[in-house]
N, C-alpha and C. Protein backbone atom coordinates (compact mmCIF):
# COMPACT_ATOMS: atom_id res chain seq x y z
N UNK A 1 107.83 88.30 83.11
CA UNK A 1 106.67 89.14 83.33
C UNK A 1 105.49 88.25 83.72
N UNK A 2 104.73 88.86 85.02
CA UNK A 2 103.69 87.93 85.17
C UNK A 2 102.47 87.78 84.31
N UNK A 3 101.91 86.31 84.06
CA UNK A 3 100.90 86.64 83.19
C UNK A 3 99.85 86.64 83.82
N UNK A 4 98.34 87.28 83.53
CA UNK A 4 97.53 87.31 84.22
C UNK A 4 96.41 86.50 83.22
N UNK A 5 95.25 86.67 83.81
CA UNK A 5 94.02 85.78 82.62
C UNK A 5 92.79 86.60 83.64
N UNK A 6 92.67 86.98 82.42
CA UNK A 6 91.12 88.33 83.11
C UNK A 6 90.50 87.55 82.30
N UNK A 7 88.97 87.19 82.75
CA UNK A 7 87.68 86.42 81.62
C UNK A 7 86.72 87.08 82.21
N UNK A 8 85.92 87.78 80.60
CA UNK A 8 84.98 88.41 80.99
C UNK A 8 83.64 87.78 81.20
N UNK A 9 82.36 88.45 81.78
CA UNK A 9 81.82 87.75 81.96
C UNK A 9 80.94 86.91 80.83
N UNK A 10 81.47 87.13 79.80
CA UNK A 10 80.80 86.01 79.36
C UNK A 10 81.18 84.30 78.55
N UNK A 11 82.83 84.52 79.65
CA UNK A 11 83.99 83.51 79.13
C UNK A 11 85.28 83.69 78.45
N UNK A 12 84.74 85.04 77.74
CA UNK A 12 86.15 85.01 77.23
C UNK A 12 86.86 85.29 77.70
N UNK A 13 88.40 84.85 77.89
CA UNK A 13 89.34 84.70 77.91
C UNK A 13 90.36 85.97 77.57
N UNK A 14 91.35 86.66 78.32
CA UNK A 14 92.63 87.12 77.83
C UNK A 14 93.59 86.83 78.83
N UNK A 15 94.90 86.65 78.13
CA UNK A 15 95.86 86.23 79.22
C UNK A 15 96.77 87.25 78.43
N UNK A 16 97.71 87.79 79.60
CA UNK A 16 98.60 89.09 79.22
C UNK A 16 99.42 88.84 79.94
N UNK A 17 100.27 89.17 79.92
CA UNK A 17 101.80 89.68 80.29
C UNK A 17 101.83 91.09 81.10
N UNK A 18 102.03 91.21 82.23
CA UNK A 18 101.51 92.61 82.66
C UNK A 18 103.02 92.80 83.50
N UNK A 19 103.79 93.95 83.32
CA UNK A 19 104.92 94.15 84.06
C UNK A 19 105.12 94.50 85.58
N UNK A 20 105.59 93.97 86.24
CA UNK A 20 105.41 94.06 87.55
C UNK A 20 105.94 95.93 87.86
N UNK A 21 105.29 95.96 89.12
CA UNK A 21 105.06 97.51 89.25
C UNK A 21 103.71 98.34 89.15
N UNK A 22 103.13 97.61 87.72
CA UNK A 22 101.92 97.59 87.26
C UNK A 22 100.78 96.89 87.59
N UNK A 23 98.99 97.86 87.94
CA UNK A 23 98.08 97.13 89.06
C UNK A 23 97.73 96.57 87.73
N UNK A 24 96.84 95.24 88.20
CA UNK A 24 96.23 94.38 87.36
C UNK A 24 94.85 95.21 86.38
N UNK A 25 94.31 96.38 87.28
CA UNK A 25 93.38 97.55 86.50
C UNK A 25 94.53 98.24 85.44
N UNK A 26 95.36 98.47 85.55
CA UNK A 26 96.46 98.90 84.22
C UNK A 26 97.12 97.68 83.32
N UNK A 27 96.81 96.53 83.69
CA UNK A 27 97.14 95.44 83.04
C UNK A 27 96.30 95.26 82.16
N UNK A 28 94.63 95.72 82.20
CA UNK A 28 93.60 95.79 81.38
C UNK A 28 93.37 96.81 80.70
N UNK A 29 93.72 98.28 81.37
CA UNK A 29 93.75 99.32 80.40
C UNK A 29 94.64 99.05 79.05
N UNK A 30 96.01 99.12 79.97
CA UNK A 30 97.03 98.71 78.46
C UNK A 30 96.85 97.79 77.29
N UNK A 31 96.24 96.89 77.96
CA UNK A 31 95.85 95.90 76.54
C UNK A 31 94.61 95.61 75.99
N UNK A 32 93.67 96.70 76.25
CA UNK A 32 92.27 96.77 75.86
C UNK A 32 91.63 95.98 76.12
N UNK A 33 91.07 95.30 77.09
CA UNK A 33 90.60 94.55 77.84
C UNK A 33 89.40 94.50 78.59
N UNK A 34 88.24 94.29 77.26
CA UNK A 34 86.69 94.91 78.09
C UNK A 34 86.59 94.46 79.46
N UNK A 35 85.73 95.40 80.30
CA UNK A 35 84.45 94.88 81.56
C UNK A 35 85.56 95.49 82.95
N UNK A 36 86.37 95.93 82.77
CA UNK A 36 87.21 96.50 83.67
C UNK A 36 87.29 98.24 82.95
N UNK A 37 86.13 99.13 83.63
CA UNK A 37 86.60 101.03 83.49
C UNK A 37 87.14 101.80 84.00
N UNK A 38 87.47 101.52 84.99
CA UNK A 38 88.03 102.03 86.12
C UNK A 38 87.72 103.53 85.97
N UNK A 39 86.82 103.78 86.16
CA UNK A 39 86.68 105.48 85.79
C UNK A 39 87.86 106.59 86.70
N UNK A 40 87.87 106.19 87.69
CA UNK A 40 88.55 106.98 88.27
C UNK A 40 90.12 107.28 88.37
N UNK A 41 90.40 106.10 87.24
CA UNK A 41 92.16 106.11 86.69
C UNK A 41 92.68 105.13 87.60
N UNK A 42 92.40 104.67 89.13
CA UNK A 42 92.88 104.10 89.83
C UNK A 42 93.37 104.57 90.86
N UNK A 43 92.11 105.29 91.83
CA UNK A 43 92.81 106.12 92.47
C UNK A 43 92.02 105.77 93.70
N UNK A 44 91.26 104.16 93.47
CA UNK A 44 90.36 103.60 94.59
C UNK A 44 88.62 104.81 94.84
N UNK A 45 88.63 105.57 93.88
CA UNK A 45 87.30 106.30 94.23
C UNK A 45 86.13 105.89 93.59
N UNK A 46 85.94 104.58 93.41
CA UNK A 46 85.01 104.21 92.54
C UNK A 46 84.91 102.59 92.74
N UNK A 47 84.21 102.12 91.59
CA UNK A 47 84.25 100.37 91.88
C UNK A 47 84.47 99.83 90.90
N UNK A 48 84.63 100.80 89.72
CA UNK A 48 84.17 100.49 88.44
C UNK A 48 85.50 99.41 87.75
N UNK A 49 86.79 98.90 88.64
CA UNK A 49 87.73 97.38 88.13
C UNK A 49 87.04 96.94 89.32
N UNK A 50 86.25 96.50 89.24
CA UNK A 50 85.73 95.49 90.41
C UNK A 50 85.98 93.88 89.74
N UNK A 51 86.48 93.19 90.29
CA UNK A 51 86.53 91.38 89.72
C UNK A 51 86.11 90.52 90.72
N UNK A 52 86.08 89.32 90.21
CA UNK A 52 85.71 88.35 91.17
C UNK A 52 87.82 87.82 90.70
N UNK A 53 87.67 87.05 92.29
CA UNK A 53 89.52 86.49 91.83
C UNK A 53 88.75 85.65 92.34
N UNK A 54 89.76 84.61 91.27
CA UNK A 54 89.61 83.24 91.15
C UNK A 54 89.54 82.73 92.56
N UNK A 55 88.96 81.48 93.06
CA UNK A 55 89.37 81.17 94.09
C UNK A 55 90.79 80.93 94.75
N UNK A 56 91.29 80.08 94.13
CA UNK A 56 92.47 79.26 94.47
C UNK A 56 93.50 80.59 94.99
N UNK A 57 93.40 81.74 94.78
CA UNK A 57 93.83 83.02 94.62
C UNK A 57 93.71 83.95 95.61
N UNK A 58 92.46 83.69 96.28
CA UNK A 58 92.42 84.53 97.16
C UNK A 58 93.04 84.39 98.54
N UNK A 59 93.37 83.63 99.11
CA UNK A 59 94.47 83.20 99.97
C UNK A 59 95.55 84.33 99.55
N UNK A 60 95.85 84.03 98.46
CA UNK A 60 97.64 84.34 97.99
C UNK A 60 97.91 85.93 97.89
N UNK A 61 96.39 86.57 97.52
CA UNK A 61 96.34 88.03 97.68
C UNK A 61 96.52 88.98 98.93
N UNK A 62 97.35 90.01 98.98
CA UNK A 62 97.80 90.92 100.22
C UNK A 62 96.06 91.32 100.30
N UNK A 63 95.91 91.65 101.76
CA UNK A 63 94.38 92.14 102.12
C UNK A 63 93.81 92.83 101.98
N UNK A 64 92.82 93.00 101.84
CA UNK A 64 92.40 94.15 101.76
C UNK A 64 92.31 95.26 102.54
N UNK A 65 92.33 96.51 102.05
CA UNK A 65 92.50 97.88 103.25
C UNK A 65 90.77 98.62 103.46
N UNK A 66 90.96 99.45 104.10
CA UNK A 66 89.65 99.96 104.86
C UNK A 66 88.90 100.32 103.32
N UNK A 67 90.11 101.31 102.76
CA UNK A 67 89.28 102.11 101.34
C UNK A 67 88.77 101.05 100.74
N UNK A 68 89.49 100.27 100.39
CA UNK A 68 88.82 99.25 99.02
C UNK A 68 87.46 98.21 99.57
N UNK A 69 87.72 98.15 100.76
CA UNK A 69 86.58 97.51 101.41
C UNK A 69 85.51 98.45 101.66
N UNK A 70 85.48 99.74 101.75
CA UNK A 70 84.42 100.38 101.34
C UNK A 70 83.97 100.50 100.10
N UNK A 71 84.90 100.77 99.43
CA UNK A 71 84.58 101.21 97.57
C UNK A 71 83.69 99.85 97.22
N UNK A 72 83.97 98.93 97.13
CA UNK A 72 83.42 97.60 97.18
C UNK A 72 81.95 97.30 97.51
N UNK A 73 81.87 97.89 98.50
CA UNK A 73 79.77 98.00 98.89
C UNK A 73 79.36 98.75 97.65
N UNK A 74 80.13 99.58 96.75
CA UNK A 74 79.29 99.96 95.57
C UNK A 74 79.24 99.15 94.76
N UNK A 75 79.77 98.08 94.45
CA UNK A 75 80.43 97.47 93.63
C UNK A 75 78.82 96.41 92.77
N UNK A 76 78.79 96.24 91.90
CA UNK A 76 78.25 95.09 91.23
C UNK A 76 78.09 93.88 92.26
N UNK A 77 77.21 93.37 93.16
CA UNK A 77 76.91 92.14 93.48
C UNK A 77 78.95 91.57 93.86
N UNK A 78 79.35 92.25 95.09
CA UNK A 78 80.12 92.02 95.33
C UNK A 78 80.17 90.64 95.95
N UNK A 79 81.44 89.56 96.25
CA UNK A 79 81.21 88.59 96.58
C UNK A 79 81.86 88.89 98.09
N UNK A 80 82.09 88.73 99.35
CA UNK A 80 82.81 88.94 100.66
C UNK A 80 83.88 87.91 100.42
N UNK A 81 84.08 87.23 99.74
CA UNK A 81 85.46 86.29 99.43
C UNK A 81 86.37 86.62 98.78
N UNK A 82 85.41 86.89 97.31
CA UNK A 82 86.62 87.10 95.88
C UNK A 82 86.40 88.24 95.38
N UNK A 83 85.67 89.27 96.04
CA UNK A 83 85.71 90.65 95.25
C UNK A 83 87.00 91.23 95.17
N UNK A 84 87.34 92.30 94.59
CA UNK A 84 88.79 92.87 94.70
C UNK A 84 88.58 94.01 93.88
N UNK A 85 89.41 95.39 93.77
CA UNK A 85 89.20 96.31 93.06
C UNK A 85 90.66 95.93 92.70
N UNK A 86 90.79 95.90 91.02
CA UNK A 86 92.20 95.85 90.76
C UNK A 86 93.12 96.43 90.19
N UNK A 87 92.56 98.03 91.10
CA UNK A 87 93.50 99.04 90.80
C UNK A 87 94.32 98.80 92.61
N UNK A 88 93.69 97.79 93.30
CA UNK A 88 94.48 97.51 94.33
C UNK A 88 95.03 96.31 94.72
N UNK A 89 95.33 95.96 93.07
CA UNK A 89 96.05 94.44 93.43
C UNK A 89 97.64 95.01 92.48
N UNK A 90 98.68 94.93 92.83
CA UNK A 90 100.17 95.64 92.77
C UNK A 90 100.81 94.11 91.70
N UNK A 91 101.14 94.13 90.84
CA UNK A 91 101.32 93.12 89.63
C UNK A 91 102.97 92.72 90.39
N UNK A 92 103.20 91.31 90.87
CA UNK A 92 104.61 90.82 91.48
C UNK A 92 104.88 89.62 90.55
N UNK A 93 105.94 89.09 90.63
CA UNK A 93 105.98 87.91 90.26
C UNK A 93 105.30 86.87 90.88
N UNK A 94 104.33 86.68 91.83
CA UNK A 94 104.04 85.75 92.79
C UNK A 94 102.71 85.92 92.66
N UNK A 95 102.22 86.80 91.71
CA UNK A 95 100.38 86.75 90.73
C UNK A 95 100.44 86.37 89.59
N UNK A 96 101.71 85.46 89.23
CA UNK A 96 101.91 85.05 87.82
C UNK A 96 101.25 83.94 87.48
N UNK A 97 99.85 83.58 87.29
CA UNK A 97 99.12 83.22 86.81
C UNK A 97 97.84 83.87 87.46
N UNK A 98 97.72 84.54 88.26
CA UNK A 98 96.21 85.31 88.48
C UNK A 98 95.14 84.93 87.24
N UNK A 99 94.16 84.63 87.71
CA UNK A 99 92.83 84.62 87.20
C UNK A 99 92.18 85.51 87.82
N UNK A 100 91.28 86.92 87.00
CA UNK A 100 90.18 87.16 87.82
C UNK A 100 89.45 87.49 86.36
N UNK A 101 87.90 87.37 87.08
CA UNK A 101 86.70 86.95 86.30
C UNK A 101 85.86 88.72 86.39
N UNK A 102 85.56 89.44 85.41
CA UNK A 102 84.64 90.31 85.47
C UNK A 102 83.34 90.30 85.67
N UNK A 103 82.36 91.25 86.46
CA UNK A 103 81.00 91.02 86.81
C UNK A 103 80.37 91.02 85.68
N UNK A 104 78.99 90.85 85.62
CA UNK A 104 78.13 91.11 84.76
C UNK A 104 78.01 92.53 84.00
N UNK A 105 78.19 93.70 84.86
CA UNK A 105 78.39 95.33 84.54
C UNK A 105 78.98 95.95 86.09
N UNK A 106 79.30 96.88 86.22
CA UNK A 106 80.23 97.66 86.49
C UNK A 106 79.20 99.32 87.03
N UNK A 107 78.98 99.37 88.09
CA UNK A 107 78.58 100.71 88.06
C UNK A 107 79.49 101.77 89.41
């Protein structure tokens, strides 16, 4: 199972085990995992799993699509590099160490 490492913004740290199949925004629901709300369940209508991904990472991530690149202009001080909504990142074996970092807040 891949593990992931969500750190919120104020350092801390969680690293999980998230089953592939499963988006990295349900990798945080399931294991209670502040600074990620995803209000909208994950259905891309909102911004509210917005992350920064690690650098080294963003290369390795599939691209982004039209929706999430809109949803994203709502987003918390989005970055044009490492933003990501991660109810649209798909949990594979090949994100098995993902880092992504939560914003400051979430609206």
């Amino acid at each position: 199972m891949p593990k992931i490492t969500y750190i919120e913004h104020d350092g801390t740290e969680h690293s999980v085990d998230v089953a592939n199949g499963l988006t990295v925004m349900e990798g945080a629901r399931d294991n209670n995992i502040p600074g990620i709300e995803a209000d909208c369940g994950g259905a891309c209508a909102c911004s509210t799993c917005h992350v920064y991904v690690d650098s080294k990472w963003v290369g390795k991530l599939p691209p982004k699509d039209d929706m999430e690149e809109d949803m994203l202009d709502f987003a918390w001080e989005p970055d044009l590099e490492r933003s990501r909504l991660t109810c649209q990142l798909k949990i594979t074996d090949e994100l098995d160490g993902l880092i992504v970092q939560m914003p400051e807040k979430q609206i």
